[in-house]
PDB file of N, CA and C in Angstrom:
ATOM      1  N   UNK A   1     -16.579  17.881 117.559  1.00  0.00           N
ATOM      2  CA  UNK A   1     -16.525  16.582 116.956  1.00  0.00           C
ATOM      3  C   UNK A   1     -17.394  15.635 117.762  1.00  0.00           C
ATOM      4  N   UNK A   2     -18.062  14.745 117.356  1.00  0.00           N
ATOM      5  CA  UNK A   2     -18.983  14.068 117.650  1.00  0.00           C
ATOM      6  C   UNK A   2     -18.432  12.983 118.090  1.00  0.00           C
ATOM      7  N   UNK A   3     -18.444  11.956 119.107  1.00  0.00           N
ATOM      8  CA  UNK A   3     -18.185  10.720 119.122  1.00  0.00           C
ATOM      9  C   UNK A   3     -19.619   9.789 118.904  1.00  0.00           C
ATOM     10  N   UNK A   4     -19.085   8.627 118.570  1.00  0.00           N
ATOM     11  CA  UNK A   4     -19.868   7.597 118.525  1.00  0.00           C
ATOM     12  C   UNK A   4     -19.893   6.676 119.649  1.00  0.00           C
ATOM     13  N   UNK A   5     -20.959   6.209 120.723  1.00  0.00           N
ATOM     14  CA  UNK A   5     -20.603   5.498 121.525  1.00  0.00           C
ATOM     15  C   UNK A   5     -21.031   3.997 121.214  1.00  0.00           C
ATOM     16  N   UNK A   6     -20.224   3.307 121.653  1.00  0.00           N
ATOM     17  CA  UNK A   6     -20.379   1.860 121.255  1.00  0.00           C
ATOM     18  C   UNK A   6     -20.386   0.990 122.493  1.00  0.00           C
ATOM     19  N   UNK A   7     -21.517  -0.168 122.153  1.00  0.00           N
ATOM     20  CA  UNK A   7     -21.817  -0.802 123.054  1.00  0.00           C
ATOM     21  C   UNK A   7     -21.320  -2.025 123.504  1.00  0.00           C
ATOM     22  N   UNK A   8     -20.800  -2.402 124.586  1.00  0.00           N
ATOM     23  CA  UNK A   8     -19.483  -3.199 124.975  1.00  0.00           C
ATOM     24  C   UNK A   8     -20.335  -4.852 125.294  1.00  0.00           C
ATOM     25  N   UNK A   9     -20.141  -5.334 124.867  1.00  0.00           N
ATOM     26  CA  UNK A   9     -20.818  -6.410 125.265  1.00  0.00           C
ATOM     27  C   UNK A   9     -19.785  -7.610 125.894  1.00  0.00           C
ATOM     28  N   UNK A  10     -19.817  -8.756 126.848  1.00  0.00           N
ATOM     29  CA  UNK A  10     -18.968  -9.725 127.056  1.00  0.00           C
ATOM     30  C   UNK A  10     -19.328 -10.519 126.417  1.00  0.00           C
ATOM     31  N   UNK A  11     -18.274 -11.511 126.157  1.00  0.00           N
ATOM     32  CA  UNK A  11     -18.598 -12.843 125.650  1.00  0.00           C
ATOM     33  C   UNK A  11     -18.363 -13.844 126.637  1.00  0.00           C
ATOM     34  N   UNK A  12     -18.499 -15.003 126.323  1.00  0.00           N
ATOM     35  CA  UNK A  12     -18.682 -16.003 127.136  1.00  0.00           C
ATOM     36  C   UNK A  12     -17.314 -17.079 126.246  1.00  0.00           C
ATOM     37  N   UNK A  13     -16.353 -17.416 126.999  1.00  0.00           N
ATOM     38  CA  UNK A  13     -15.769 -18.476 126.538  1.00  0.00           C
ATOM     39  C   UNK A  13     -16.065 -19.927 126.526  1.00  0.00           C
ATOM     40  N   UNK A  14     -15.765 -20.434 125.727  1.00  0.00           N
ATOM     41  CA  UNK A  14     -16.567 -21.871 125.449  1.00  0.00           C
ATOM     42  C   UNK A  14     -15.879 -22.542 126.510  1.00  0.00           C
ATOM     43  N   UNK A  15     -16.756 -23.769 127.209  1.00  0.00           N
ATOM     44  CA  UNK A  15     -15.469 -24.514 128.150  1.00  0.00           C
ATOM     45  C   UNK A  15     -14.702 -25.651 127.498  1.00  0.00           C
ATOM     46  N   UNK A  16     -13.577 -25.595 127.732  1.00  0.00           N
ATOM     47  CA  UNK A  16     -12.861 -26.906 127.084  1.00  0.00           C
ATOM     48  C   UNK A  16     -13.096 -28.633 127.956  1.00  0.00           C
ATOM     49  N   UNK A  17     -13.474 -28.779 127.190  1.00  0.00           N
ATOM     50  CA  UNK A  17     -14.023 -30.553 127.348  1.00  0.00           C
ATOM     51  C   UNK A  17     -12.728 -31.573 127.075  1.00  0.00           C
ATOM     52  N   UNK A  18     -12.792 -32.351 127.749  1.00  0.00           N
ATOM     53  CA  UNK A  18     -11.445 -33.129 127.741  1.00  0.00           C
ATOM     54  C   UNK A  18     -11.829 -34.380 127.139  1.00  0.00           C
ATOM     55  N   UNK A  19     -11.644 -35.516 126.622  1.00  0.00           N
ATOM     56  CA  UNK A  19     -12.167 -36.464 126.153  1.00  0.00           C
ATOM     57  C   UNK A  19     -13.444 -37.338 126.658  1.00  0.00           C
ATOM     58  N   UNK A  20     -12.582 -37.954 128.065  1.00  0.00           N
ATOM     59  CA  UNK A  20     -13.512 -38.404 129.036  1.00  0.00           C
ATOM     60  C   UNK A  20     -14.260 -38.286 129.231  1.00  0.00           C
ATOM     61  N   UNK A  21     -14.588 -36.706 129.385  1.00  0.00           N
ATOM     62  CA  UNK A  21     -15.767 -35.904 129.826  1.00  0.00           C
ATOM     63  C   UNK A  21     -16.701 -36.207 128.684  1.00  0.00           C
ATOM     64  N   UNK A  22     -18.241 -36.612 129.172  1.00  0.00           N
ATOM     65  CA  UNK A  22     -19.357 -36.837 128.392  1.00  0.00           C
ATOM     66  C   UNK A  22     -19.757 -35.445 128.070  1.00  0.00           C
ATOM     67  N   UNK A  23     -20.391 -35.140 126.645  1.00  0.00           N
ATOM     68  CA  UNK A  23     -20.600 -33.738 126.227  1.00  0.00           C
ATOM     69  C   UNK A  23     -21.504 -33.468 126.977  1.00  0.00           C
ATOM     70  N   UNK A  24     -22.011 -32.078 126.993  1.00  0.00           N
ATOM     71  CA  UNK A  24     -23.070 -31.535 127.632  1.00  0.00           C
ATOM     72  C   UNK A  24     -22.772 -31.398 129.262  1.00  0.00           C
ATOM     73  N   UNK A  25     -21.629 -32.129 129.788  1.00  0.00           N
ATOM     74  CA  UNK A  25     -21.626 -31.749 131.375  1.00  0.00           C
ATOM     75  C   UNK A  25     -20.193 -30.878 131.620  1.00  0.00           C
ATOM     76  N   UNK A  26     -20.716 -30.417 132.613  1.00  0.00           N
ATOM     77  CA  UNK A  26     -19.417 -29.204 133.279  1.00  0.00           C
ATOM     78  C   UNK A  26     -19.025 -29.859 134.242  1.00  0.00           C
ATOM     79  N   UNK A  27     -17.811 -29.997 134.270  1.00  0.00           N
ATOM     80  CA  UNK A  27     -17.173 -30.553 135.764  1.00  0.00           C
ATOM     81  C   UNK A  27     -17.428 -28.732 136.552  1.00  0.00           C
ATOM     82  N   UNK A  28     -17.691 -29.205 137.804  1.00  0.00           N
ATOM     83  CA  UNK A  28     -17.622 -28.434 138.751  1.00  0.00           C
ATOM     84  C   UNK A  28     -16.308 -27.563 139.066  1.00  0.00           C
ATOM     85  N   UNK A  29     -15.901 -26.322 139.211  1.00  0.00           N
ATOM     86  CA  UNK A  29     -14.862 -25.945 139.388  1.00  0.00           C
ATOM     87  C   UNK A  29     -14.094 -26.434 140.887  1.00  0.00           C
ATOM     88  N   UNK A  30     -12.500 -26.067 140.539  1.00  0.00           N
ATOM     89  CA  UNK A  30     -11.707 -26.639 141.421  1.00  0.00           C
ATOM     90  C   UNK A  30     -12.065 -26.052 142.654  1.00  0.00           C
ATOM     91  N   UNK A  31     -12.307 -26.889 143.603  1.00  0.00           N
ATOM     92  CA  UNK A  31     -11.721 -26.326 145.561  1.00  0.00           C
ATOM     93  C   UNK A  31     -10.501 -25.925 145.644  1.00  0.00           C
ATOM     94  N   UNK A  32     -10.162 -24.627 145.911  1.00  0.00           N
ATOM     95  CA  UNK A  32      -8.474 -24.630 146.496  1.00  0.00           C
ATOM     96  C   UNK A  32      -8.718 -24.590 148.317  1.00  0.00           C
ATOM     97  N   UNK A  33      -8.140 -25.326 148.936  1.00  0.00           N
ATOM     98  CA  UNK A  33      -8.366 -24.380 150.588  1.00  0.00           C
ATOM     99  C   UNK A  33      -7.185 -23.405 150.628  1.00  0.00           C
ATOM    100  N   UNK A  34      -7.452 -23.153 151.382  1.00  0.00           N
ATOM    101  CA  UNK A  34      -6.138 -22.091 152.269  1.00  0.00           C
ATOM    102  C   UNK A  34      -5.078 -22.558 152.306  1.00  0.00           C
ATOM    103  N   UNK A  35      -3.984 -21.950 152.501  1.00  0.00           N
ATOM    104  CA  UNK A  35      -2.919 -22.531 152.980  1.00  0.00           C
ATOM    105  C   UNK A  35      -2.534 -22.298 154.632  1.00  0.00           C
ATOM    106  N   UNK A  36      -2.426 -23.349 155.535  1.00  0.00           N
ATOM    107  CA  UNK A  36      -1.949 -22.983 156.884  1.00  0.00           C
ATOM    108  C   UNK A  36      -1.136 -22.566 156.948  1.00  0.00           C
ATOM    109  N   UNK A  37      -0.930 -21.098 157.749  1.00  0.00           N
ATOM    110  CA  UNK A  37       0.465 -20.354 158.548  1.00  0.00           C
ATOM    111  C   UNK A  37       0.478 -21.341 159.707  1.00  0.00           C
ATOM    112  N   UNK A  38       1.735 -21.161 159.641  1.00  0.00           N
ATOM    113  CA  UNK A  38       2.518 -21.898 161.044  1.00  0.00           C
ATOM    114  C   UNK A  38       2.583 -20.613 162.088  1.00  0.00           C
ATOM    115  N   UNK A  39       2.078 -21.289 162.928  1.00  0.00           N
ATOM    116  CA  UNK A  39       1.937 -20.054 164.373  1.00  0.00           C
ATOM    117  C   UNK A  39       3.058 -19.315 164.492  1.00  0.00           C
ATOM    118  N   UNK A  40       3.519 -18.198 165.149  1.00  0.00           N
ATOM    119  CA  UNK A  40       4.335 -17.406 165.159  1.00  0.00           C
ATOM    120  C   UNK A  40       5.192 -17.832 166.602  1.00  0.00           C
ATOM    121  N   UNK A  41       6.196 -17.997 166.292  1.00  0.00           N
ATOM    122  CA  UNK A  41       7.034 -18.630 167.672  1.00  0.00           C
ATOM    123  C   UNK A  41       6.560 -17.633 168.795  1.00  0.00           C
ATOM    124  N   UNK A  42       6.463 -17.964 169.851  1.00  0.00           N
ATOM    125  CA  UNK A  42       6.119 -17.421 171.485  1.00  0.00           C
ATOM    126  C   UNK A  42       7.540 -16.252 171.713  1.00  0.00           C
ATOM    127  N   UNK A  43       7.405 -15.250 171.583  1.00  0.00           N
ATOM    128  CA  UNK A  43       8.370 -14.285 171.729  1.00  0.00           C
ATOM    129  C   UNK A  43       8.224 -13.577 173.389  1.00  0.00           C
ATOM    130  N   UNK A  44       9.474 -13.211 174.100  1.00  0.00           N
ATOM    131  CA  UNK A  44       8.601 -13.134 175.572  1.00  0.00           C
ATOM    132  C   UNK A  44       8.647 -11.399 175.376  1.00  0.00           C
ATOM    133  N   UNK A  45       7.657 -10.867 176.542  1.00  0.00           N
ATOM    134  CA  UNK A  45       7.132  -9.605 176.433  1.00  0.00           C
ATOM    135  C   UNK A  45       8.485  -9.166 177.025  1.00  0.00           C
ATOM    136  N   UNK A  46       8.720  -8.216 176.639  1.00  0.00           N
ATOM    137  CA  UNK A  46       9.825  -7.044 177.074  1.00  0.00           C
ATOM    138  C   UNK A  46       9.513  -5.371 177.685  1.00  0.00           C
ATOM    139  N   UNK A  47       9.143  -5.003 178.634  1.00  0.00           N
ATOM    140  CA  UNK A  47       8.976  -3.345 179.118  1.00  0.00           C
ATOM    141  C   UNK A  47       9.875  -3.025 179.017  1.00  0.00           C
ATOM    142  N   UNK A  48       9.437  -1.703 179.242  1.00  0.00           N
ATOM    143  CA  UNK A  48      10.435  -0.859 179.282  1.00  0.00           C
ATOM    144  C   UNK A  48      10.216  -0.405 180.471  1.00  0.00           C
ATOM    145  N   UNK A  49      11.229   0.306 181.406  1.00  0.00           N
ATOM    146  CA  UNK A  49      10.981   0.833 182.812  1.00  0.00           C
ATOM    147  C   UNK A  49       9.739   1.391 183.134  1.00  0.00           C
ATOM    148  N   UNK A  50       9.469   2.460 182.305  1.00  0.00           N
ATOM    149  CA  UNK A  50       8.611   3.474 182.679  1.00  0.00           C
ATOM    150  C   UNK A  50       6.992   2.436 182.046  1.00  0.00           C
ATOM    151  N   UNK A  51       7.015   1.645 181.011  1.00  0.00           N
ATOM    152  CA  UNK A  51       5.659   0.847 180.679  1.00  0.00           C
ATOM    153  C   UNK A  51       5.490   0.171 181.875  1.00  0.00           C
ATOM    154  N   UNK A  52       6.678  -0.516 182.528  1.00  0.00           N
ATOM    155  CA  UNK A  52       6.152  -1.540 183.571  1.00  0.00           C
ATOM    156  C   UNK A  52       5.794  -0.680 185.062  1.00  0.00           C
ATOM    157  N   UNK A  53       6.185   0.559 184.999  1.00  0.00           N
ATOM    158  CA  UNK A  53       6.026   1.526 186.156  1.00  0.00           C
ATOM    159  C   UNK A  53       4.352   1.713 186.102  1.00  0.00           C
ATOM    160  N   UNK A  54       4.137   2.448 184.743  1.00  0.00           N
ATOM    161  CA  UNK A  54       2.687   2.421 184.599  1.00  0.00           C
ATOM    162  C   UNK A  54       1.786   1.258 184.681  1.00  0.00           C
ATOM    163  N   UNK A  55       2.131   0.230 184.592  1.00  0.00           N
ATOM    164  CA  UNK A  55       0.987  -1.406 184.276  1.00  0.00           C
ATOM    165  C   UNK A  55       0.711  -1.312 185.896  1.00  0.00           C
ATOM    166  N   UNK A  56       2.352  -1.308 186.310  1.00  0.00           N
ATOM    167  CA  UNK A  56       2.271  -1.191 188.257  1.00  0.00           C
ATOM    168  C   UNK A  56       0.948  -0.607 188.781  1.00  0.00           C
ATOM    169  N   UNK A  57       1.366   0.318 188.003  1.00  0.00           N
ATOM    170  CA  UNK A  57       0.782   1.675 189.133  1.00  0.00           C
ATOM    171  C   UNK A  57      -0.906   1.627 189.136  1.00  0.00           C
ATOM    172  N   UNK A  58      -0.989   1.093 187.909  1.00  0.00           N
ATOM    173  CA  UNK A  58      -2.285   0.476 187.309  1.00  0.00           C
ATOM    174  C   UNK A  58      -3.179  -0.180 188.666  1.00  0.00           C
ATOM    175  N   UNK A  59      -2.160  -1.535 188.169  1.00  0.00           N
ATOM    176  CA  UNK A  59      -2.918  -2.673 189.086  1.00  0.00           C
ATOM    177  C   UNK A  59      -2.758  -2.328 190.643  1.00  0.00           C
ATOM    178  N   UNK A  60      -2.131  -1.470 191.121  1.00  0.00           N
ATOM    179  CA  UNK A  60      -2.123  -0.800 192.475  1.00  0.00           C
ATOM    180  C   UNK A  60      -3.329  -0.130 192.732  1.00  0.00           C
ATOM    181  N   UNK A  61      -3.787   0.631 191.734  1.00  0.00           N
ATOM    182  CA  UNK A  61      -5.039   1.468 191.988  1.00  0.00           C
ATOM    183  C   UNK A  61      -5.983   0.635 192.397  1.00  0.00           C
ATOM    184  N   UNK A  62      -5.840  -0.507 191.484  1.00  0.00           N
ATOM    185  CA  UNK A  62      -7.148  -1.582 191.486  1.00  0.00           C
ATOM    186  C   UNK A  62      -7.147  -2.688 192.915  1.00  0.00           C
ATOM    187  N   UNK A  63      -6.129  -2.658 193.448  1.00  0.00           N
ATOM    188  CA  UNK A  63      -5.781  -2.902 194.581  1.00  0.00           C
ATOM    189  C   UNK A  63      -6.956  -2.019 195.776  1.00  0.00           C
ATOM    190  N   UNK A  64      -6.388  -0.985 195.639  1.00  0.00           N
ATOM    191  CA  UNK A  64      -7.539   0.004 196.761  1.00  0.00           C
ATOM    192  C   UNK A  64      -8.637  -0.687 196.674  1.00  0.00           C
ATOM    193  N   UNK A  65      -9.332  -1.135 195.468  1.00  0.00           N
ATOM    194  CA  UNK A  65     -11.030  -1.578 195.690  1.00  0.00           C
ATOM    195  C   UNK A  65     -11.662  -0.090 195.700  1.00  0.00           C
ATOM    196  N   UNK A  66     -11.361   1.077 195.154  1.00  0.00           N
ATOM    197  CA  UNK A  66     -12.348   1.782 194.669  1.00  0.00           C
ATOM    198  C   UNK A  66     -12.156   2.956 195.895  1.00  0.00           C
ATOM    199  N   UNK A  67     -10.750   2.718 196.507  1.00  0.00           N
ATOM    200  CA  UNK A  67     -10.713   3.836 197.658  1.00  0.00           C
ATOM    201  C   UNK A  67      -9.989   5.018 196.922  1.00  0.00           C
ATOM    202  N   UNK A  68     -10.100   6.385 197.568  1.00  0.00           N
ATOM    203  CA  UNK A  68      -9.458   7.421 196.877  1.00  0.00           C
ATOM    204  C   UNK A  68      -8.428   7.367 196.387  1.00  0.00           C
ATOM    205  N   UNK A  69      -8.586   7.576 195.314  1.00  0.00           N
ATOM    206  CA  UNK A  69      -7.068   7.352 194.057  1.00  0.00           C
ATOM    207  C   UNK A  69      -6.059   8.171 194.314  1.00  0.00           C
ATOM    208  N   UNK A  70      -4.908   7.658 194.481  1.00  0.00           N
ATOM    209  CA  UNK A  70      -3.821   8.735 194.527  1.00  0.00           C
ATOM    210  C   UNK A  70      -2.801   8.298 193.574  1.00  0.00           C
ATOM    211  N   UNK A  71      -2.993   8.779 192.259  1.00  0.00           N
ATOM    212  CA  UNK A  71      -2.121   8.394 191.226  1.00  0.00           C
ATOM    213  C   UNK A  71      -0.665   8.318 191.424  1.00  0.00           C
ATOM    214  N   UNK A  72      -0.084   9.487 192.458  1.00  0.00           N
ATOM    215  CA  UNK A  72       1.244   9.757 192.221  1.00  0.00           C
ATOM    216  C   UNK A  72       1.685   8.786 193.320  1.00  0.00           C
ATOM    217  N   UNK A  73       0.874   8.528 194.297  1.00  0.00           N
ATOM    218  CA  UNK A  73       1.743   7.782 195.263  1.00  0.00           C
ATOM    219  C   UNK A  73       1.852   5.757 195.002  1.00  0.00           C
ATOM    220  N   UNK A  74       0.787   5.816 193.806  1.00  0.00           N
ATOM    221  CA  UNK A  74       0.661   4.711 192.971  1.00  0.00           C
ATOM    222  C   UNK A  74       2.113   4.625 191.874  1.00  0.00           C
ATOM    223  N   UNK A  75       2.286   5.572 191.467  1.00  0.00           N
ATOM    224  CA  UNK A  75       3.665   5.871 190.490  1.00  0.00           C
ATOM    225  C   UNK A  75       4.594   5.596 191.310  1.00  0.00           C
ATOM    226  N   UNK A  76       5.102   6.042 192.640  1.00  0.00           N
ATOM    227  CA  UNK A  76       5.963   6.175 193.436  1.00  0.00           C
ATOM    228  C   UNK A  76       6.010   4.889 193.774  1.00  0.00           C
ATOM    229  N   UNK A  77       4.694   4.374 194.113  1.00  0.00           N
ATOM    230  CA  UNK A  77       5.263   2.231 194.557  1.00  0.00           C
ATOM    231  C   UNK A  77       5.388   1.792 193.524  1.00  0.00           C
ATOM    232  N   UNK A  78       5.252   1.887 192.595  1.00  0.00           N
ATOM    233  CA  UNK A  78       5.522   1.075 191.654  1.00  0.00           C
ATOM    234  C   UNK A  78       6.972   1.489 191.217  1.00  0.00           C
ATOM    235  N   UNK A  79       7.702   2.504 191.282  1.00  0.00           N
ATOM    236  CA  UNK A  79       8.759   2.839 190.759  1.00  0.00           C
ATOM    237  C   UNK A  79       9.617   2.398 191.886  1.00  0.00           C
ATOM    238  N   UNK A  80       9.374   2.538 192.988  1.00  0.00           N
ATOM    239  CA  UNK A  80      10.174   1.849 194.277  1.00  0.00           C
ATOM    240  C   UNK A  80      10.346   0.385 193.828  1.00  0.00           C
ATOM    241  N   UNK A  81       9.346  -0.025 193.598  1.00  0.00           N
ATOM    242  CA  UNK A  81       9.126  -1.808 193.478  1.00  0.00           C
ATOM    243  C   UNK A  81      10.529  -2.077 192.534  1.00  0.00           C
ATOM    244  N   UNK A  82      10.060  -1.424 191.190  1.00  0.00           N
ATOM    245  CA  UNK A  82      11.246  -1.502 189.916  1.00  0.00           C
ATOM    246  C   UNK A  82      12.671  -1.568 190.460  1.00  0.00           C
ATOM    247  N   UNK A  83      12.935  -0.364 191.309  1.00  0.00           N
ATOM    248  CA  UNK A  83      14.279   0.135 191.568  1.00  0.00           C
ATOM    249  C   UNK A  83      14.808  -1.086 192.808  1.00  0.00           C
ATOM    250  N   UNK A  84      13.840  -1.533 193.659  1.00  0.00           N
ATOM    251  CA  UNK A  84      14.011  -2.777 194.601  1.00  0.00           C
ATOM    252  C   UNK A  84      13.955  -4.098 194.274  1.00  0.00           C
ATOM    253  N   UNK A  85      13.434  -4.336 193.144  1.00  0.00           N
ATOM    254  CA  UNK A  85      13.580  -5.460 192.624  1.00  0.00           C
ATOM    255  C   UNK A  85      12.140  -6.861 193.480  1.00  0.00           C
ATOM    256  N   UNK A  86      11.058  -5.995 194.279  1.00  0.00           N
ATOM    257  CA  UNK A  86      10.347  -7.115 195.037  1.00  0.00           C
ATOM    258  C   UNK A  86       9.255  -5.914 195.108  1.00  0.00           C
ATOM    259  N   UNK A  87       8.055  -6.554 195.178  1.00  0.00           N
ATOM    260  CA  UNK A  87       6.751  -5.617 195.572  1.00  0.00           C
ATOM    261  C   UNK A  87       6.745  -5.836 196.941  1.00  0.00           C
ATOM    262  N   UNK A  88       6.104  -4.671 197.287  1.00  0.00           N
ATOM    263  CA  UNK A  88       5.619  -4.737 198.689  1.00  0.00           C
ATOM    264  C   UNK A  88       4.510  -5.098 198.743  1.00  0.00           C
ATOM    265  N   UNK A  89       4.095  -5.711 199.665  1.00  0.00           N
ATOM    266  CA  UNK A  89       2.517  -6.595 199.687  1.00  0.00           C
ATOM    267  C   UNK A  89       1.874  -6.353 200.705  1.00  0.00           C
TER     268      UNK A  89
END
């Protein structure tokens, strides 16, 4: 069976003119802006033992200044620190 294909064309809707309006002109379409979100209240950060063990152990490394890394004994002050409640300095 054969189809017929047919060709789709758009139309154009006429614009509606309001009285006021002098013929022949288009008002410009509407501006919407955005709407502002209200900032998200300041929530405070929360770790967990073992996240704040690692951030530790982190900024300990960076402490050395680039001297031989010893990850585990970086884990170990920082997990001391946690369990003592004060860094050692």
């Amino acid at each position: 069976m054969a189809t017929s294909k047919t060709r789709s064309t758009t139309r154009r809707r006429a614009s509606v003119q309001t009285a006021s309006e002098p013929k022949g002109e288009r008002r410009p379409p509407a501006v919407t802006t955005p709407k502002k979100r209200k900032p998200a209240p300041n929530k405070p950060v929360t770790m967990t033992p073992t996240e704040y063990i690692r951030v530790r152990a982190y900024y300990l490394s960076l402490e050395r200044n680039g001297c031989v890394a010893d990850p585990i004994a970086d884990w170990l002050r920082a997990e001391g620190e946690l369990t003592t409640g004060r860094s050692e300095a």
